[in-house]
C-alpha atoms as a PDB file:
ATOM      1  CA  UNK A   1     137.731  11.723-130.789  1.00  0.00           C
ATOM      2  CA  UNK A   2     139.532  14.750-129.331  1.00  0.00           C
ATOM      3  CA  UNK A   3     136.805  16.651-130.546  1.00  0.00           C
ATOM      4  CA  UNK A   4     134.028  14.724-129.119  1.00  0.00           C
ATOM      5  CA  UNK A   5     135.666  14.670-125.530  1.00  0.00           C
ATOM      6  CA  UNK A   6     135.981  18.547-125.313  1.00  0.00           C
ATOM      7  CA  UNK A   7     132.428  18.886-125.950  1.00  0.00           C
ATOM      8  CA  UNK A   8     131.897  16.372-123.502  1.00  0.00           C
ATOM      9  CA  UNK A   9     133.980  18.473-120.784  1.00  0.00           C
ATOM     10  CA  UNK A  10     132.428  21.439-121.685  1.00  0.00           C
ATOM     11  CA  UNK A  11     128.907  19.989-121.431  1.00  0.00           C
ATOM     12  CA  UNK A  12     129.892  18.296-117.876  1.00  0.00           C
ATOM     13  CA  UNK A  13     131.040  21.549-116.628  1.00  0.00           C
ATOM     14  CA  UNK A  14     127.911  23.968-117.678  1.00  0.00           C
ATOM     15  CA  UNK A  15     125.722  21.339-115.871  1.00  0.00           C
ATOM     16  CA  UNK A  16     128.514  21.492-113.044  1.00  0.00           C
ATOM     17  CA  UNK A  17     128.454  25.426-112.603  1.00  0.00           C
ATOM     18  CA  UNK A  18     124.198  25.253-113.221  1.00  0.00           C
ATOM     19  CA  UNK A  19     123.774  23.290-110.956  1.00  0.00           C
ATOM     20  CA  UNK A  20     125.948  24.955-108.146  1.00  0.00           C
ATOM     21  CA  UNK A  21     124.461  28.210-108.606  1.00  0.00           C
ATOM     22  CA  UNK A  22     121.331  26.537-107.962  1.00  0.00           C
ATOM     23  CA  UNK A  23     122.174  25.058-105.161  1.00  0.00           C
ATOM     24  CA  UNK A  24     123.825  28.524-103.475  1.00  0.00           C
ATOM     25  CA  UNK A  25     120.445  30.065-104.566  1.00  0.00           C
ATOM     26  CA  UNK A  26     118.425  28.176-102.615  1.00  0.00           C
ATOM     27  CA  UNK A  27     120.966  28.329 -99.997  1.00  0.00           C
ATOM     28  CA  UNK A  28     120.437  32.275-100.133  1.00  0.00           C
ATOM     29  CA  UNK A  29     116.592  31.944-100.086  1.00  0.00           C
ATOM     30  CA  UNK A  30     116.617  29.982 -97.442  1.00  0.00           C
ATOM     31  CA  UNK A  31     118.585  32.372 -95.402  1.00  0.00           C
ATOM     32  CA  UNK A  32     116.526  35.188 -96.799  1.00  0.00           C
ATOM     33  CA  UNK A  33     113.414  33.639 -94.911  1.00  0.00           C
ATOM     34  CA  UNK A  34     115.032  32.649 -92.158  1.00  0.00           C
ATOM     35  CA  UNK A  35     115.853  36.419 -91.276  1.00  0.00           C
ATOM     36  CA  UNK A  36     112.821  37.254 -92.539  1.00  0.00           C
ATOM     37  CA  UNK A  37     111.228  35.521 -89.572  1.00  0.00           C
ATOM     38  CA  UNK A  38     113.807  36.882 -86.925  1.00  0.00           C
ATOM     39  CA  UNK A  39     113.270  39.820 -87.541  1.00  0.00           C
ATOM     40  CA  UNK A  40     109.394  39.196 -87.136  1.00  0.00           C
ATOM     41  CA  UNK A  41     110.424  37.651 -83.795  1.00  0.00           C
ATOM     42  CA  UNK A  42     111.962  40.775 -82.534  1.00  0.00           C
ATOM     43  CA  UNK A  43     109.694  42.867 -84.074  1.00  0.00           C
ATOM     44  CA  UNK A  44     107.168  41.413 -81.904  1.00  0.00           C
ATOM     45  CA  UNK A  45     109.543  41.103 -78.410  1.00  0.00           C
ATOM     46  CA  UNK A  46     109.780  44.392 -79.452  1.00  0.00           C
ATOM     47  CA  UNK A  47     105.957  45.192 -79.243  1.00  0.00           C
ATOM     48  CA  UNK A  48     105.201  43.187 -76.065  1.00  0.00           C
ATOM     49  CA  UNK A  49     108.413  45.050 -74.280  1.00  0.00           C
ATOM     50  CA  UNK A  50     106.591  48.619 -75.281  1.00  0.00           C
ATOM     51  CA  UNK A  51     103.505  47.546 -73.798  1.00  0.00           C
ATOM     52  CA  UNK A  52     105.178  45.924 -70.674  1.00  0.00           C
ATOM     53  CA  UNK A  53     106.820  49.005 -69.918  1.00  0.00           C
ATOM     54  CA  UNK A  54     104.186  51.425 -70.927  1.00  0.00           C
ATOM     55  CA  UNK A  55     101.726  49.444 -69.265  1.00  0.00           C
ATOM     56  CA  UNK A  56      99.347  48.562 -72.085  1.00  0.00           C
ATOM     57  CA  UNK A  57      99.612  44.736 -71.352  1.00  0.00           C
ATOM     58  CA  UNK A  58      98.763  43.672 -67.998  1.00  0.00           C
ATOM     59  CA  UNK A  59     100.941  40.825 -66.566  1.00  0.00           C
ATOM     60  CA  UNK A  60      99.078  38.158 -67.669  1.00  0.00           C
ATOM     61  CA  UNK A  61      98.485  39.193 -71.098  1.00  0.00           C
ATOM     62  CA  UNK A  62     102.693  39.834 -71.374  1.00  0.00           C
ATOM     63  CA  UNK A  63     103.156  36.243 -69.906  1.00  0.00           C
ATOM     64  CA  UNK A  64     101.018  34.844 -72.400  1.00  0.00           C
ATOM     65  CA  UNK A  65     101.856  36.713 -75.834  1.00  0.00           C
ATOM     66  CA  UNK A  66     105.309  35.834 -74.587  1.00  0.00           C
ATOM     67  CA  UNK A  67     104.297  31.716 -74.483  1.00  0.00           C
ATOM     68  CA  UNK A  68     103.152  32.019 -78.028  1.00  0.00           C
ATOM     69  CA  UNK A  69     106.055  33.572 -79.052  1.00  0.00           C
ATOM     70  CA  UNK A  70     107.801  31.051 -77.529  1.00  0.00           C
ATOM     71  CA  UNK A  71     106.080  28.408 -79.234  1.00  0.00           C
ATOM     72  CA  UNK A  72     106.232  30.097 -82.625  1.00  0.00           C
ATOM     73  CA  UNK A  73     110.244  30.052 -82.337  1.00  0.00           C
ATOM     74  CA  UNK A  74     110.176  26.468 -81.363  1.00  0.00           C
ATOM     75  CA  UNK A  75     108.222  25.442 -84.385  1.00  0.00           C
ATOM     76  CA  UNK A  76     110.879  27.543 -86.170  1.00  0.00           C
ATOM     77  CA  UNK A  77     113.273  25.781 -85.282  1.00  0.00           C
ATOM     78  CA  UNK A  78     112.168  22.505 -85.925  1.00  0.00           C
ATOM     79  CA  UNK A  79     111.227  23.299 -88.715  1.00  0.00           C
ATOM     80  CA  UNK A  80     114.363  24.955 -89.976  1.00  0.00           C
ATOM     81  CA  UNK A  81     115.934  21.890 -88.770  1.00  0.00           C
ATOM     82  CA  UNK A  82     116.260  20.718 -92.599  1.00  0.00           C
ATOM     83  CA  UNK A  83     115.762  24.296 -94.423  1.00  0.00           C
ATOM     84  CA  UNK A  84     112.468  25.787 -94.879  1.00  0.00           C
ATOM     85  CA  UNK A  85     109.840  24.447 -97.340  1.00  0.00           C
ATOM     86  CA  UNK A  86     107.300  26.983 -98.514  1.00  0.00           C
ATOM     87  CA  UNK A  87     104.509  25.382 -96.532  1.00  0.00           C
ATOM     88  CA  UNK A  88     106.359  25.487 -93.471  1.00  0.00           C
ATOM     89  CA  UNK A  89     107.270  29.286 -94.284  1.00  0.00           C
ATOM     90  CA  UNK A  90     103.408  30.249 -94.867  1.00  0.00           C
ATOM     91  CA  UNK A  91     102.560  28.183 -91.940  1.00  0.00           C
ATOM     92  CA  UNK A  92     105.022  30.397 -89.755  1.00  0.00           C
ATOM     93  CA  UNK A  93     103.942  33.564 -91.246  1.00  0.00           C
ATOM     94  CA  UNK A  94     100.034  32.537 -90.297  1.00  0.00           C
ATOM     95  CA  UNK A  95     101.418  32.282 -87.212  1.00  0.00           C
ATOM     96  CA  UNK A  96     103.089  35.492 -86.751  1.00  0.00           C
ATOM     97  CA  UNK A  97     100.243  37.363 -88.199  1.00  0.00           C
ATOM     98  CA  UNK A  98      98.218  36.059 -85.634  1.00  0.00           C
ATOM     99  CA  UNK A  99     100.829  36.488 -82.831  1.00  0.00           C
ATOM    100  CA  UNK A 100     100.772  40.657 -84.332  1.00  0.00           C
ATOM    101  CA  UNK A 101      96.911  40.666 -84.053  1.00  0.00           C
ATOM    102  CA  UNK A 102      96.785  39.573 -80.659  1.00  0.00           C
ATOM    103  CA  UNK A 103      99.239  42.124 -79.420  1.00  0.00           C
ATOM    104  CA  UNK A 104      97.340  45.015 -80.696  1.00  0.00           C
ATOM    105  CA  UNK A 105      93.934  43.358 -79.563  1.00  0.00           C
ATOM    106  CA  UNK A 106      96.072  42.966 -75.973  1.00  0.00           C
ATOM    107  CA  UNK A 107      97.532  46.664 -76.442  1.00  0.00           C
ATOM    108  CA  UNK A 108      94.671  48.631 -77.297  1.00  0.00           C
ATOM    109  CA  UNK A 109      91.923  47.002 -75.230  1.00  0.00           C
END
């Protein structure tokens, strides 16, 4: 009987320690992506300042790369709101790349 409840512990605490490291790795990917799209946010405030200030974006262009900017962090947010699925990620990095090609259409035209 003594026998039977060690193994019993033992088993209980490998599925105890498993599943904790899962959970801190998902916890750690899901930080990992989270940076990974701040950084793409300033990265890109980064790109419209340059051309604000070295005059390759006209006012209007600024104002609106800015709005969509804007909008892309909101969406981030909300969706961050209950940690980042891998749709939502993709979704955001869609949106990013297309937030990067308009600022070099804007920049160089």
């Amino acid at each position: 009987m003594k026998v039977l409840w060690s193994v019993s512990a033992v088993v209980i605490l490998t599925l105890f320690v498993f599943s904790t490291a899962n959970v801190y790795a998902q916890g750690y990917n899901q930080r990992e992506r989270w940076q990974h799209l701040k950084n793409q946010i300033h990265d890109a405030q980064a790109k419209i300042n340059t051309g604000e200030r070295n005059g390759s974006l006209t006012r209007n262009e600024v104002k609106r790369l800015r709005n969509e900017l804007n909008r892309i962090e909101t969406n981030m947010d909300r969706a961050g709101q209950d940690g980042l699925s891998r749709r939502e990620m993709e979704r955001l990095d869609q949106e990013f790349a297309k937030l990067r090609r308009d600022i070099y259409r804007e920049r160089h035209d």
